[in-house]
Protein backbone atom coordinates (compact mmCIF):
# COMPACT_ATOMS: atom_id res chain seq x y z
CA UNK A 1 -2.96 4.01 44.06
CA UNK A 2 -3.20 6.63 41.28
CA UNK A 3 -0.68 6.06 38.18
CA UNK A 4 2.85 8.59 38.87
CA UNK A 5 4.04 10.43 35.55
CA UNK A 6 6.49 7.70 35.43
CA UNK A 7 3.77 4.97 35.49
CA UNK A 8 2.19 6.95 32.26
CA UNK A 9 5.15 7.05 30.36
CA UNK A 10 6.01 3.33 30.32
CA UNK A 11 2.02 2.66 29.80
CA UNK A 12 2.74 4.66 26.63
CA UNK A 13 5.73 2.57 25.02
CA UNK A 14 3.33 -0.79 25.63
CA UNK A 15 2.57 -2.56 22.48
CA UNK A 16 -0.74 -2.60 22.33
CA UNK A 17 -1.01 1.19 22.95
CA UNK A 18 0.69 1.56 19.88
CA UNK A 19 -1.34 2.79 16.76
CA UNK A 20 1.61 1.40 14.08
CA UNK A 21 1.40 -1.84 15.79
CA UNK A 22 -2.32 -2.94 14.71
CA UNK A 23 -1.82 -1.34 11.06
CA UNK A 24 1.87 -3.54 10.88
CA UNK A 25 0.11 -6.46 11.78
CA UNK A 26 -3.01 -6.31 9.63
CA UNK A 27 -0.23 -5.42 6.69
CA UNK A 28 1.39 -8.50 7.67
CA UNK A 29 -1.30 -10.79 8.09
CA UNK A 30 -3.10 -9.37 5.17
CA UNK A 31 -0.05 -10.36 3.11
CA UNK A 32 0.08 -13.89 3.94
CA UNK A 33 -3.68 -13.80 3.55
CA UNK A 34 -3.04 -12.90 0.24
CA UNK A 35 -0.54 -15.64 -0.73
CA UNK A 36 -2.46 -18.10 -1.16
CA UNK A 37 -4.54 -16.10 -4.32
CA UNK A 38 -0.99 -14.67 -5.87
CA UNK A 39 1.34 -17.53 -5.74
CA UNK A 40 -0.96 -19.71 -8.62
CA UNK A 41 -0.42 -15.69 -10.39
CA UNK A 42 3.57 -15.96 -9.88
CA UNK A 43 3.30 -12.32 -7.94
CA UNK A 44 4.08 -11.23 -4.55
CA UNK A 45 1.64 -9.05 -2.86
CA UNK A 46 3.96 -5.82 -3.81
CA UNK A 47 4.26 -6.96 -7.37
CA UNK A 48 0.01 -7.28 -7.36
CA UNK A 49 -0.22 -3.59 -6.40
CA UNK A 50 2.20 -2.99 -9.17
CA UNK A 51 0.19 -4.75 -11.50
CA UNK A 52 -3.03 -3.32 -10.12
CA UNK A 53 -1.78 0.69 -11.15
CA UNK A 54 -0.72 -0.68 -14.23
CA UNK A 55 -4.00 -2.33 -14.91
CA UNK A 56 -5.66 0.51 -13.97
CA UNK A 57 -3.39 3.40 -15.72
CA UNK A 58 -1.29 1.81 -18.13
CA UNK A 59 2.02 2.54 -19.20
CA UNK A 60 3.34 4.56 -16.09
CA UNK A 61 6.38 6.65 -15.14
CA UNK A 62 8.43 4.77 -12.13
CA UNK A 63 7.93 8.18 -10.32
CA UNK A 64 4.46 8.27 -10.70
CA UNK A 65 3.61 4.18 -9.84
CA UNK A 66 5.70 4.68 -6.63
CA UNK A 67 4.11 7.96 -5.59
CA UNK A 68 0.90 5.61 -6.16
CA UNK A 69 1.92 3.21 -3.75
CA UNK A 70 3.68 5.60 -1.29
CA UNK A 71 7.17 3.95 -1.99
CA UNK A 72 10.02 5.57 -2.80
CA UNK A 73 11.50 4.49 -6.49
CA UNK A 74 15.02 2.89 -4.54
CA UNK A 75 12.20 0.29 -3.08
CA UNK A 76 10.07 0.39 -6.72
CA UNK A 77 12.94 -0.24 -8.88
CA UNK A 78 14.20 -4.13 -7.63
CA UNK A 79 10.69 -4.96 -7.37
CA UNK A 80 10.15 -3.22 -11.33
CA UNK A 81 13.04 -5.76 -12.38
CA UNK A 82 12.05 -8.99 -10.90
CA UNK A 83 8.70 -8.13 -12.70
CA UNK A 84 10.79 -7.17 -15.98
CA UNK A 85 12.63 -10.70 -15.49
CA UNK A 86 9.66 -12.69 -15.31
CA UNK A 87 8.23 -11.13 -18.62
CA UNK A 88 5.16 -9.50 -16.71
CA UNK A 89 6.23 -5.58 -17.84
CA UNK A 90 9.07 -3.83 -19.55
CA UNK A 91 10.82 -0.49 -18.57
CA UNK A 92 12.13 1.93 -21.43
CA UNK A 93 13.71 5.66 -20.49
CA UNK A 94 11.72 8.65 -22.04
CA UNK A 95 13.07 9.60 -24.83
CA UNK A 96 12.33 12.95 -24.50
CA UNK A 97 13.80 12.71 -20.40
CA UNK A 98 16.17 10.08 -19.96
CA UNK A 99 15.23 11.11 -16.38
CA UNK A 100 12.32 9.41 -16.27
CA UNK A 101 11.60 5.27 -17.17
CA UNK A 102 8.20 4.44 -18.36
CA UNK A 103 6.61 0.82 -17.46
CA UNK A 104 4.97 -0.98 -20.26
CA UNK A 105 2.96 -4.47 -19.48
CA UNK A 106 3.90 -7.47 -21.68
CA UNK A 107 1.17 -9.08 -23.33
CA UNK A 108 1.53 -11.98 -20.57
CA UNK A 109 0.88 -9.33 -17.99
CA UNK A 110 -2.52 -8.05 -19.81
CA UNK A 111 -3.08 -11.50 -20.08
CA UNK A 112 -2.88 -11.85 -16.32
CA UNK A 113 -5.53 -9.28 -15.38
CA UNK A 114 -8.24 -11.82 -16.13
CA UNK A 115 -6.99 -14.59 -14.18
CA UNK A 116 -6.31 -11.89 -11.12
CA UNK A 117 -10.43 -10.99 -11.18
CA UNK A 118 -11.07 -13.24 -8.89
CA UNK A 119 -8.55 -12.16 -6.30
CA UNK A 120 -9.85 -8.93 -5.06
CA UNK A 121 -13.44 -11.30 -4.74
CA UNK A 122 -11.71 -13.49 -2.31
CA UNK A 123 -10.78 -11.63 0.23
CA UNK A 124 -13.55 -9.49 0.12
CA UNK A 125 -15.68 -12.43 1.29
CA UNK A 126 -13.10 -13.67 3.58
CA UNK A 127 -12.20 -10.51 4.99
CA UNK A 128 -16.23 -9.09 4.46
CA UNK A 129 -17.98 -11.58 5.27
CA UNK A 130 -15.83 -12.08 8.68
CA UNK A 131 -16.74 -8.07 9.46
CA UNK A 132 -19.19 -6.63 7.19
CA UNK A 133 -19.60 -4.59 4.23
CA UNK A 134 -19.83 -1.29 5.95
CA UNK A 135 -17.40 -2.17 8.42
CA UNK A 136 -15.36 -2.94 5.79
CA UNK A 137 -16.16 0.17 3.92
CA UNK A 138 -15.58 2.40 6.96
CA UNK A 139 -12.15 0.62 7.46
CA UNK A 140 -11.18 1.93 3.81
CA UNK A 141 -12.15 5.86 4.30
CA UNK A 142 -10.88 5.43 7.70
CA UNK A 143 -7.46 4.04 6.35
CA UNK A 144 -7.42 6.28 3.47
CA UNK A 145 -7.94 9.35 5.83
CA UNK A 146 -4.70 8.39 7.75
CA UNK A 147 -2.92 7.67 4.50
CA UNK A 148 -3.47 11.25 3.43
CA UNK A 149 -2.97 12.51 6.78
CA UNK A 150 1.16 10.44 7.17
CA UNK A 151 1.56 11.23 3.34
CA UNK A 152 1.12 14.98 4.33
CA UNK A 153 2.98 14.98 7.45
CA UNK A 154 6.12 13.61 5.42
CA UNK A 155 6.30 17.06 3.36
CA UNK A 156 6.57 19.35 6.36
CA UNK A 157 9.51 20.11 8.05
CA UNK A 158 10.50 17.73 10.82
CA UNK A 159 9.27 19.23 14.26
CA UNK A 160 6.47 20.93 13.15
CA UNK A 161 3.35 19.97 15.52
CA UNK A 162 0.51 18.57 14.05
CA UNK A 163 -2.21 20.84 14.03
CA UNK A 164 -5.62 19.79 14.72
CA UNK A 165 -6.60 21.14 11.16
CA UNK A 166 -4.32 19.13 9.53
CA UNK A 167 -6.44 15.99 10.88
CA UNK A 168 -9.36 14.84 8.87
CA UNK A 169 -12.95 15.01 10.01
CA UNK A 170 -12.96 11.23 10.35
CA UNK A 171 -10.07 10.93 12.53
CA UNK A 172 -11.09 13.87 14.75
């Protein structure tokens, strides 16, 4: 008996049609994944990707680490003082824009970049090994394509259709 418009409609709101769904998961799952490696570190998996920019960059504008991370700073800013609290980084407004607070890492959070090498090594044989480099690898630009494609789609005006242009190659 073929499927009625009413048939496709519910077939679209199941779960496992969703596309959020599998990325919410993996997010989730990848988090407690994680836990293990972070806890003997004293960070949470959002206070790692902190640490991570700050590794990377150095001392950073709030602004700027949570336009990193694709937060907003009202989500950057409890995690920032939690950090701040356990001695990991410091915060200081710009003197020349009060506006604007710049993050500083304590020596103990330097300090905590060599004991966090191992981390990334992990899951990359747990999670790697389990798939396979290049599916692995393909995952990443695939992700990162999507990324850039929702990160884009939050700047234009609500209601605007999404263009097949605006869609990378990759997802395409």
């Amino acid at each position: 008996m073929p499927q009625t418009q009413s048939d496709l409609s519910q077939d679209s709101l199941c779960l496992d049609r969703q596309l959020c769904f599998p990325l919410y998961a993996a997010t989730n799952l990848l988090g407690r994944v994680y836990r293990p490696f972070l806890d003997p570190l004293g960070l949470t998996y959002s206070q790692y990707l902190v640490m991570l920019v700050l590794w990377e960059n150095g001392p950073t504008h709030v602004g700027a680490l949570a336009r990193q991370l694709y937060l907003d700073s009202a989500t950057v800013t409890p995690i920032l003082k939690r950090m701040q609290d356990h001695g990991l980084l410091t915060r200081h407004r710009d003197p020349s824009d009060q506006r604007h607070v710049t993050v500083h890492l304590t020596a103990h959070g330097a300090a905590l970049k060599d004991r966090a090498q191992e981390v990334p090594h992990a899951l990359s044989h747990q999670i790697g090994d389990a798939l396979g480099q290049d599916v692995v690898e393909d995952l990443r630009a695939n992700l990162r394509d999507l990324v850039t494609l929702l990160a884009g789609r939050l700047h234009k005006p609500v209601g605007v259709a999404l263009q097949n242009a605006d869609i990378p190659q990759k997802l395409k």
